[in-house]
Protein backbone atom coordinates (compact mmCIF):
# COMPACT_ATOMS: atom_id res chain seq x y z
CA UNK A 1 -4.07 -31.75 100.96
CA UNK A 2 -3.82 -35.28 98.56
CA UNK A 3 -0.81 -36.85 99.16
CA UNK A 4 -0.02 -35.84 103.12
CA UNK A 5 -2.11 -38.93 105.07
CA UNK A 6 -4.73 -35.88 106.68
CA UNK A 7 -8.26 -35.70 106.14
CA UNK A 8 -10.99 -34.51 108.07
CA UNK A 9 -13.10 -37.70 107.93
CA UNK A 10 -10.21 -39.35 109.14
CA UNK A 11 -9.57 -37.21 112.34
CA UNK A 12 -11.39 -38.37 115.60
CA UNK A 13 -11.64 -36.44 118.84
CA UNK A 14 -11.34 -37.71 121.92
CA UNK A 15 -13.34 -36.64 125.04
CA UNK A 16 -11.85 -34.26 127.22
CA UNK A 17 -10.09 -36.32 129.80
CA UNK A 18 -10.27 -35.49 133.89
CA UNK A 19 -7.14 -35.57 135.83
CA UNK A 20 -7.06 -39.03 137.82
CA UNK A 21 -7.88 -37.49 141.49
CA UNK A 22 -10.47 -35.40 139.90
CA UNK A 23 -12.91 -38.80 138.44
CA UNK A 24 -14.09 -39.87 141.71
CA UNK A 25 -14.31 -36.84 143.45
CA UNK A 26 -17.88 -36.24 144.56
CA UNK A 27 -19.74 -32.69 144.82
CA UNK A 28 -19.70 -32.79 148.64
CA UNK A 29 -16.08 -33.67 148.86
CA UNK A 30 -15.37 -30.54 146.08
CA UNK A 31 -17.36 -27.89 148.52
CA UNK A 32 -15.65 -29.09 151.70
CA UNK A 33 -12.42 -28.44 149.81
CA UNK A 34 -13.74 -24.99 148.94
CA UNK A 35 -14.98 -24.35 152.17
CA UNK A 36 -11.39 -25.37 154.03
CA UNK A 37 -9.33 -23.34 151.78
CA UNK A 38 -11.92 -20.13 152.53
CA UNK A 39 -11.44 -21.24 155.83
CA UNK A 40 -8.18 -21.10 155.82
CA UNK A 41 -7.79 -17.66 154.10
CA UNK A 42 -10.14 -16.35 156.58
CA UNK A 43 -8.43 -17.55 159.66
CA UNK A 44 -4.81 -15.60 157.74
CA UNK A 45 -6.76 -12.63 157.45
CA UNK A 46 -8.31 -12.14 160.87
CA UNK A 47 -4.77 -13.12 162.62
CA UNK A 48 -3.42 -10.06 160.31
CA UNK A 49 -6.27 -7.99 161.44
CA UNK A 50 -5.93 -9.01 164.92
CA UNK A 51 -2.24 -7.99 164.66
CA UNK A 52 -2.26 -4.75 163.25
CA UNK A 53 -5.23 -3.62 165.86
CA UNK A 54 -3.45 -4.83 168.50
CA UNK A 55 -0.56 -3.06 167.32
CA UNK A 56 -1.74 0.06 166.16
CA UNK A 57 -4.93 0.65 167.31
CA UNK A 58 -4.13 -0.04 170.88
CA UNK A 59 -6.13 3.74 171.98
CA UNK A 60 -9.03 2.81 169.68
CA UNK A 61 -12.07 1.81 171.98
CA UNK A 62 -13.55 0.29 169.31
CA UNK A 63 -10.63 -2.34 168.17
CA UNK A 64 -12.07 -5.09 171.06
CA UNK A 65 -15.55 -5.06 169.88
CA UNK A 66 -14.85 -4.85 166.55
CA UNK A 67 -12.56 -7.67 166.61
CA UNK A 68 -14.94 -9.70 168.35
CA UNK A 69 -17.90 -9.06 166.38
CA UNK A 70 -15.73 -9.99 163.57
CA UNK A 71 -14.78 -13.14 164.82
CA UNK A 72 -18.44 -14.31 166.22
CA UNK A 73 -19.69 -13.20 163.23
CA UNK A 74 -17.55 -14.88 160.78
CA UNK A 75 -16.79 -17.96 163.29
CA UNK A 76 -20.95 -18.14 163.12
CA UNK A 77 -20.77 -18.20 158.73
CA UNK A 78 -18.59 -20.89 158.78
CA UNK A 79 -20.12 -23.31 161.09
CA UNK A 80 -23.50 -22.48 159.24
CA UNK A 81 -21.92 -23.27 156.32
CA UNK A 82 -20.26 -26.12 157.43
CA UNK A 83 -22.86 -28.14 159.29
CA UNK A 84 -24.80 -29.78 156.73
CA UNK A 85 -21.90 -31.55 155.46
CA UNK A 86 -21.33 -35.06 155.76
């Protein structure tokens, strides 16, 4: 390759660069993030789940409990999860 301006002594890498809002970001700040977009997705899919057994399981003796249990239960996961956050 004489002649073309490239060598590989010449070359330097640079270090893999962060996007800006990403340098300060701290590790607590990243898993409340996490947690608040499972959150979110959680809180869509029990509405949806509320919704269709309200809809369709209307004769189902089980639909109340079961949606409550589901809610106490997973309500209960996220505010242990959430709790030791700052």
């Amino acid at each position: 390759m004489a002649g073309h301006g490239f060598s590989w002594e010449t070359r330097v890498m640079s270090p893999l660069q962060l996007p800006s809002f990403m340098t300060g970001a701290s590790a607590e700040m990243v898993v409340s993030v996490i947690f608040t977009l499972v959150f979110i997705w959680w809180a869509i899919y029990s509405a949806v789940a509320v919704y269709h057994w309200a809809r369709f399981g209307r004769s189902s003796w089980v639909a109340v409990p079961a949606l409550a249990i589901h809610l106490a239960v997973s309500g209960g996961i996220f505010v242990f999860m959430t709790s030791g956050l700052q």
